[in-house]
PDB file of N, CA and C in Angstrom:
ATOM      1  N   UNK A   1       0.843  -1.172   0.000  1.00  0.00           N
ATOM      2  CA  UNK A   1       0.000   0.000   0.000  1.00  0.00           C
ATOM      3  C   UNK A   1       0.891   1.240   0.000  1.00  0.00           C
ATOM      4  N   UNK A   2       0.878   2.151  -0.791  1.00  0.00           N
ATOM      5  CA  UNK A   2       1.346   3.273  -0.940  1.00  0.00           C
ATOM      6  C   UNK A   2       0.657   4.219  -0.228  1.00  0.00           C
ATOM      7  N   UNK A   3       1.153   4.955   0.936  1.00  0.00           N
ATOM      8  CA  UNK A   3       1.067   6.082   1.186  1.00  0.00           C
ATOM      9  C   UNK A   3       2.147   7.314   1.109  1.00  0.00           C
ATOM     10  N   UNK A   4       1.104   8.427   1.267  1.00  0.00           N
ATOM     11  CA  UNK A   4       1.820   9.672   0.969  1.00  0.00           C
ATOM     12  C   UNK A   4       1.003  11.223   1.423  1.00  0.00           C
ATOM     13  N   UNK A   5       2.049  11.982   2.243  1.00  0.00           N
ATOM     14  CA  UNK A   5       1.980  13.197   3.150  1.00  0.00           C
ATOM     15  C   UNK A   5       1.158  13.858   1.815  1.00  0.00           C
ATOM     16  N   UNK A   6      -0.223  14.362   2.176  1.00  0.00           N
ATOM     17  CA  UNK A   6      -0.411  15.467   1.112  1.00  0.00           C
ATOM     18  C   UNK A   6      -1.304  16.696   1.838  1.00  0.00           C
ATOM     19  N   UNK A   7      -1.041  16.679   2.992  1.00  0.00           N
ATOM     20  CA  UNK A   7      -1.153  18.160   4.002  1.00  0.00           C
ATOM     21  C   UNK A   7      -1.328  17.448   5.565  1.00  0.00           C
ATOM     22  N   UNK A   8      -0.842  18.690   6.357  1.00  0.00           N
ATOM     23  CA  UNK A   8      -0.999  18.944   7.493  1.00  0.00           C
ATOM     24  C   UNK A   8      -1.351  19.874   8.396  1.00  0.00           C
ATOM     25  N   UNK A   9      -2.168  19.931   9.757  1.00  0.00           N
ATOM     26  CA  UNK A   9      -2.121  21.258  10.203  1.00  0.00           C
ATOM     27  C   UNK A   9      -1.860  20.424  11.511  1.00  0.00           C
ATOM     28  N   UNK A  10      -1.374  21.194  12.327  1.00  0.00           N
ATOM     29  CA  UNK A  10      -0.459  21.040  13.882  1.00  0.00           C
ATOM     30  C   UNK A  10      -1.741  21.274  15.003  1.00  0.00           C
ATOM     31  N   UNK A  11      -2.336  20.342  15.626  1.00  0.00           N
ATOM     32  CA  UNK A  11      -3.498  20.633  16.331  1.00  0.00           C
ATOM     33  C   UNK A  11      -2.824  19.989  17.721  1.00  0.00           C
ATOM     34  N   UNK A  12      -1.989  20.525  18.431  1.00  0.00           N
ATOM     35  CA  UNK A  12      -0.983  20.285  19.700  1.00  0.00           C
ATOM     36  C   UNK A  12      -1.504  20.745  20.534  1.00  0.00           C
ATOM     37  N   UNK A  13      -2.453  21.782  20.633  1.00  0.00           N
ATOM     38  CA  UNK A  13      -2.731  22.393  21.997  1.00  0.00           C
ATOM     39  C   UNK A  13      -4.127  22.102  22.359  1.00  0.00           C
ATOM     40  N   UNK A  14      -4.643  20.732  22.010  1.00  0.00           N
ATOM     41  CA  UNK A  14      -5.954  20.295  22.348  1.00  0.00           C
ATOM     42  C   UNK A  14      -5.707  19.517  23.555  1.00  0.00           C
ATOM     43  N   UNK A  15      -6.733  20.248  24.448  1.00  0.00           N
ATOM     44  CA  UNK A  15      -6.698  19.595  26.051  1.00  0.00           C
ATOM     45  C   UNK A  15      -7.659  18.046  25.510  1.00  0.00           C
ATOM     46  N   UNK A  16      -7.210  17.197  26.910  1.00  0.00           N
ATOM     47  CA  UNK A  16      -7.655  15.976  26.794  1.00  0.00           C
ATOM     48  C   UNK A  16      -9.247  15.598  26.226  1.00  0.00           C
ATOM     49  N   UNK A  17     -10.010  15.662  25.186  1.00  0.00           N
ATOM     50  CA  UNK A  17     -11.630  15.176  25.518  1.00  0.00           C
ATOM     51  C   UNK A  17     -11.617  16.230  24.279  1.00  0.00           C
ATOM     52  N   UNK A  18     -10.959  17.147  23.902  1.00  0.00           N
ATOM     53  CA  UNK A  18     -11.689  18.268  23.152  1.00  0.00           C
ATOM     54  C   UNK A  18     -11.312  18.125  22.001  1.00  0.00           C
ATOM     55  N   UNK A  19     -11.930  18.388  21.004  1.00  0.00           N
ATOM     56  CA  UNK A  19     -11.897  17.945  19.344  1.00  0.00           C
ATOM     57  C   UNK A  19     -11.797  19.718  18.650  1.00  0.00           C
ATOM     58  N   UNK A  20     -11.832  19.393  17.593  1.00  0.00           N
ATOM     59  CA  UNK A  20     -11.366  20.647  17.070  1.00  0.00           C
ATOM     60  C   UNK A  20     -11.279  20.119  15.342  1.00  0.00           C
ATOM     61  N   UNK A  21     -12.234  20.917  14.542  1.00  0.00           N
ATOM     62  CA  UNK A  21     -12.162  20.001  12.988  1.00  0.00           C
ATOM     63  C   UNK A  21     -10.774  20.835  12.308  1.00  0.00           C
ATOM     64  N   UNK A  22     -10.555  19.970  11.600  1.00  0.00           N
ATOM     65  CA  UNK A  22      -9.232  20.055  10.758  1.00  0.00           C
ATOM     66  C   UNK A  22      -9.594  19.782   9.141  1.00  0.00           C
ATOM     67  N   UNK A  23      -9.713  20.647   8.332  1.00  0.00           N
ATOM     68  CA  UNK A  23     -10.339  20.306   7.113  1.00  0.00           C
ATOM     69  C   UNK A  23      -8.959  20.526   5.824  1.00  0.00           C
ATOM     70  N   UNK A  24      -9.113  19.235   4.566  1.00  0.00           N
ATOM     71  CA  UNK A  24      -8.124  19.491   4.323  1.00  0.00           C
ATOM     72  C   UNK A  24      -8.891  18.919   2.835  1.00  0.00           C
ATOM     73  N   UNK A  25      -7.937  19.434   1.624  1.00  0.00           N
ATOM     74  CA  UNK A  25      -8.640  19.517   0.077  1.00  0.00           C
ATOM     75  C   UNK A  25      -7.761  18.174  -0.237  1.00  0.00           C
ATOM     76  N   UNK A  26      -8.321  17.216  -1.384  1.00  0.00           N
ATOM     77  CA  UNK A  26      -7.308  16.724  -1.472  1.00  0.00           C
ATOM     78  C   UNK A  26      -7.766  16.486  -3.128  1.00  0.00           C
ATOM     79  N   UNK A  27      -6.667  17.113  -4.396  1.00  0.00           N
ATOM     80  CA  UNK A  27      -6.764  17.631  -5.413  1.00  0.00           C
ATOM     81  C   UNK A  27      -6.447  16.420  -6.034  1.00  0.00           C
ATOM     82  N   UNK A  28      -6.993  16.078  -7.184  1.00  0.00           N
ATOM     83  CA  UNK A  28      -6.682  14.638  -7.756  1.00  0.00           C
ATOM     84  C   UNK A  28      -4.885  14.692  -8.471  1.00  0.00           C
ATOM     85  N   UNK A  29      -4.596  15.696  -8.839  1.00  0.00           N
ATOM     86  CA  UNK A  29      -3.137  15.705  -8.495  1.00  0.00           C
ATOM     87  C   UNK A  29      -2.107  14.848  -7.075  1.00  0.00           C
ATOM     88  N   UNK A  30      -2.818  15.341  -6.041  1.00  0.00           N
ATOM     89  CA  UNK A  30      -2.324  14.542  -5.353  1.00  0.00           C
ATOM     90  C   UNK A  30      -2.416  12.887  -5.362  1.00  0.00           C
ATOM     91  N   UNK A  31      -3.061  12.275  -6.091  1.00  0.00           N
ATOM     92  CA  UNK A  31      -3.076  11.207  -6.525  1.00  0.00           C
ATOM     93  C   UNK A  31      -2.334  10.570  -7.500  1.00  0.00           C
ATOM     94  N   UNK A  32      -1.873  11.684  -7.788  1.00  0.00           N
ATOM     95  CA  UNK A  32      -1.437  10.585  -9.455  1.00  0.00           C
ATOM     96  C   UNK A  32       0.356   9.994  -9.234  1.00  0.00           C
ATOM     97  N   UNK A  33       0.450   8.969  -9.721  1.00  0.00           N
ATOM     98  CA  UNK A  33       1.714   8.224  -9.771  1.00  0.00           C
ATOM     99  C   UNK A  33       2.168   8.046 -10.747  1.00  0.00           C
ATOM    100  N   UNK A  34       3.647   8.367 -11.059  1.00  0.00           N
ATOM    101  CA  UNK A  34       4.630   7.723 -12.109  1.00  0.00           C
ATOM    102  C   UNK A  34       4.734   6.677 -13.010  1.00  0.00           C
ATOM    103  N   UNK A  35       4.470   6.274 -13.772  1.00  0.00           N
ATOM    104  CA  UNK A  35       4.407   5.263 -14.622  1.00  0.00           C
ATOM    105  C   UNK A  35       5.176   5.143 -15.573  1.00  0.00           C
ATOM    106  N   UNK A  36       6.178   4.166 -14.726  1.00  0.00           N
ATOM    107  CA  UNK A  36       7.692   4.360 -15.788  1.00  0.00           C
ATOM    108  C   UNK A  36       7.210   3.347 -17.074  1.00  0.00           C
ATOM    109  N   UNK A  37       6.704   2.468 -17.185  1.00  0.00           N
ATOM    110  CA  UNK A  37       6.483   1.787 -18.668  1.00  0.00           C
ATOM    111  C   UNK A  37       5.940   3.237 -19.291  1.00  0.00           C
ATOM    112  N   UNK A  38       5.313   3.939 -19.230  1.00  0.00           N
ATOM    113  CA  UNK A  38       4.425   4.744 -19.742  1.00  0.00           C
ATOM    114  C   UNK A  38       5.092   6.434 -20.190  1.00  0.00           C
ATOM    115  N   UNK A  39       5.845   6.558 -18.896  1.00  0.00           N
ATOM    116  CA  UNK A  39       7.099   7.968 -19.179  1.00  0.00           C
ATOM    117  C   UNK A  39       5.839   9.177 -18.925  1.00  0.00           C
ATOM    118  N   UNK A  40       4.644   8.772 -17.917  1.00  0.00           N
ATOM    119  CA  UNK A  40       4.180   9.923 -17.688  1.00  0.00           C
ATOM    120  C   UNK A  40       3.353   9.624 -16.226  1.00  0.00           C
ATOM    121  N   UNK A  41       2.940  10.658 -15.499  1.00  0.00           N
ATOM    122  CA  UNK A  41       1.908  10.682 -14.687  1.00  0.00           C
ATOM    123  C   UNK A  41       0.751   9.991 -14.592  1.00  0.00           C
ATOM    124  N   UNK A  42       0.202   9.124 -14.513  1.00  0.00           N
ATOM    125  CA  UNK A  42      -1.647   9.176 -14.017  1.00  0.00           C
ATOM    126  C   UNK A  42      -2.371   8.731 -12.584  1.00  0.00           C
ATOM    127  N   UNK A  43      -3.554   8.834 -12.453  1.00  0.00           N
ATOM    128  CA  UNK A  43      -3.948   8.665 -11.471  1.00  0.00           C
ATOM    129  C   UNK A  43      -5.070   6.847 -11.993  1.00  0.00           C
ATOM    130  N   UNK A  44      -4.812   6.147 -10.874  1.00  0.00           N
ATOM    131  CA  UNK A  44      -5.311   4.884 -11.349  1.00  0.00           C
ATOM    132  C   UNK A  44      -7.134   5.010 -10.877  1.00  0.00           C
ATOM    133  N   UNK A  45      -7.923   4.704 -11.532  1.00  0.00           N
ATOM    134  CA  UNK A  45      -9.043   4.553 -10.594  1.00  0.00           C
ATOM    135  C   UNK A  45      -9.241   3.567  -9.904  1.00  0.00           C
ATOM    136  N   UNK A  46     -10.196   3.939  -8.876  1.00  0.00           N
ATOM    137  CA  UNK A  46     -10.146   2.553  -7.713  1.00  0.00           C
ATOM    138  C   UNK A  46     -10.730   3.119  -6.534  1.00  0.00           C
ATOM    139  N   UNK A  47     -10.569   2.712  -5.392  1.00  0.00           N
ATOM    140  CA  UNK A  47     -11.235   3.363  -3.773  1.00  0.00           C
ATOM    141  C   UNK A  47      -9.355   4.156  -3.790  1.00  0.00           C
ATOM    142  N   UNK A  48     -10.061   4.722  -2.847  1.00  0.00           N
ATOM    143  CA  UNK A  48      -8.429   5.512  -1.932  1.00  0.00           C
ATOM    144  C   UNK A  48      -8.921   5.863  -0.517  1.00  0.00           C
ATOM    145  N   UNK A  49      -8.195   5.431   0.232  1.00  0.00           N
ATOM    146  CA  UNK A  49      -8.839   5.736   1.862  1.00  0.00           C
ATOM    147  C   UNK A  49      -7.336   6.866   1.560  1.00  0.00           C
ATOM    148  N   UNK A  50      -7.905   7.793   2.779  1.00  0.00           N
ATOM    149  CA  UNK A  50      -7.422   9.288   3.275  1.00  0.00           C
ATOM    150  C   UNK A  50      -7.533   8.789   4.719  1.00  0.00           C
ATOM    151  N   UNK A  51      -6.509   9.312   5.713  1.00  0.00           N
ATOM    152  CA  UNK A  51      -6.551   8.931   6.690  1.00  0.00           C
ATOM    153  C   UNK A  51      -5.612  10.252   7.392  1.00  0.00           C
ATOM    154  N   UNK A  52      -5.960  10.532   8.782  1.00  0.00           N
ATOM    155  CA  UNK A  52      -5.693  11.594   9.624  1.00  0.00           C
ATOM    156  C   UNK A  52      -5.645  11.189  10.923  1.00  0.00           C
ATOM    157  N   UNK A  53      -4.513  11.702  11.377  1.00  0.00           N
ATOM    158  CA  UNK A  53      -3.793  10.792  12.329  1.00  0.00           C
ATOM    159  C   UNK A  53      -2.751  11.480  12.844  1.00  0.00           C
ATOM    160  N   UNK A  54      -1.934  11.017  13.601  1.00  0.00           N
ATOM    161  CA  UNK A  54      -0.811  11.654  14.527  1.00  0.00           C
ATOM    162  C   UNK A  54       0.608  11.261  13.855  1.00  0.00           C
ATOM    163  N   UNK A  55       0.485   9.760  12.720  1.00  0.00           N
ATOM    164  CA  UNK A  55       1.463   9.430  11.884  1.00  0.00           C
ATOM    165  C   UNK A  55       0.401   8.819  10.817  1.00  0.00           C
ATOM    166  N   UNK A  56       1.878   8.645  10.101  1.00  0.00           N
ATOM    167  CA  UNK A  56       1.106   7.428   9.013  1.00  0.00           C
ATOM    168  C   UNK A  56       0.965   6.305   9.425  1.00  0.00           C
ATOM    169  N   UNK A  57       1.097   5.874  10.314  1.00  0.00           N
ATOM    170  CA  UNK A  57       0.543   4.476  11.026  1.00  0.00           C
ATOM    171  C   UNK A  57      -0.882   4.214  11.494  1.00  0.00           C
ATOM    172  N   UNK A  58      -1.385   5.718  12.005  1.00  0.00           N
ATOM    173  CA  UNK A  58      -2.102   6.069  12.540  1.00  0.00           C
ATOM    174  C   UNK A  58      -3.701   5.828  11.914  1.00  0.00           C
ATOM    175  N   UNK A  59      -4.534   5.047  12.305  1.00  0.00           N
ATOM    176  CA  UNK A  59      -5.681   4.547  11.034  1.00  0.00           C
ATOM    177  C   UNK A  59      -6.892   4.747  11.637  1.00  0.00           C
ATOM    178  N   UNK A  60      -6.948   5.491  12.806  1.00  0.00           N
ATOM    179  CA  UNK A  60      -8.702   5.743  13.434  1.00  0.00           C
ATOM    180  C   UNK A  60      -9.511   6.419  12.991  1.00  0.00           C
ATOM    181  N   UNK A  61      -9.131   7.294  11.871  1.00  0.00           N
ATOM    182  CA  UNK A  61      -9.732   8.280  10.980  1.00  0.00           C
ATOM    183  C   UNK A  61      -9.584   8.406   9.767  1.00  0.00           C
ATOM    184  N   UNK A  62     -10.429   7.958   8.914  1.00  0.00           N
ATOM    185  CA  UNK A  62     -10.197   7.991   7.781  1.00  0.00           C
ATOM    186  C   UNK A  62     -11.704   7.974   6.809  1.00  0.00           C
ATOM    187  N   UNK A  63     -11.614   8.195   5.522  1.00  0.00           N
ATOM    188  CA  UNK A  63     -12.610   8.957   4.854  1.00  0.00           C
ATOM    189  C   UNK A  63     -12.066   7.983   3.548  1.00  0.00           C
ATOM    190  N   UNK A  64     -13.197   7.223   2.473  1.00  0.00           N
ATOM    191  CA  UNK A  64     -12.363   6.575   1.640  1.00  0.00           C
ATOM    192  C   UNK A  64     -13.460   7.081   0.148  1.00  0.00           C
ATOM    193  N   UNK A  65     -12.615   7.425  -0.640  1.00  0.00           N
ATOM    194  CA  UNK A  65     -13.021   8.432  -2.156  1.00  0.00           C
ATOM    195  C   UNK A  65     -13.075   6.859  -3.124  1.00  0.00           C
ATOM    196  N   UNK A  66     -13.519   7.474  -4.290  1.00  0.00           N
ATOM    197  CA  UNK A  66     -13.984   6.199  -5.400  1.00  0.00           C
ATOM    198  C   UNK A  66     -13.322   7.347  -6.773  1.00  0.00           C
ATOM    199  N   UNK A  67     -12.370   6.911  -7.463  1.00  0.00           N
ATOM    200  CA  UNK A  67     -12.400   7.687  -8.909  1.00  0.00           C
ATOM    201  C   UNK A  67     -12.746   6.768 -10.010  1.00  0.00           C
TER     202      UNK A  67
END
């Protein structure tokens, strides 16, 4: 599974219990991968889970797109 950083915002000063939304765009550019047989960019269709978290390990939140 390929993942990859495509924004962040720093939400550090949330006391214990308290939430706070964090909204973030995610441009089908940020999708697209290299395709060396091919010598260009595309984006594959398929599901893609998005996930928000404290790392990339991190999987309690997540939102999953269809192209």
């Amino acid at each position: 599974m390929l993942r990859r950083l495509i924004g962040f915002e720093r939400l550090h000063d949330l006391r214990p219990g308290e939430s706070r939304k964090a909204v973030f765009t995610v441009n089908p550019c940020d999708l697209e991968i290299y395709m060396e047989s091919e010598g260009r960019k595309i984006i594959e269709p398929g599901n893609y889970r998005v996930y928000a978290g404290g790392s990339c390990l991190d999987e309690r939140v997540w939102a999953e797109i269809e192209l």
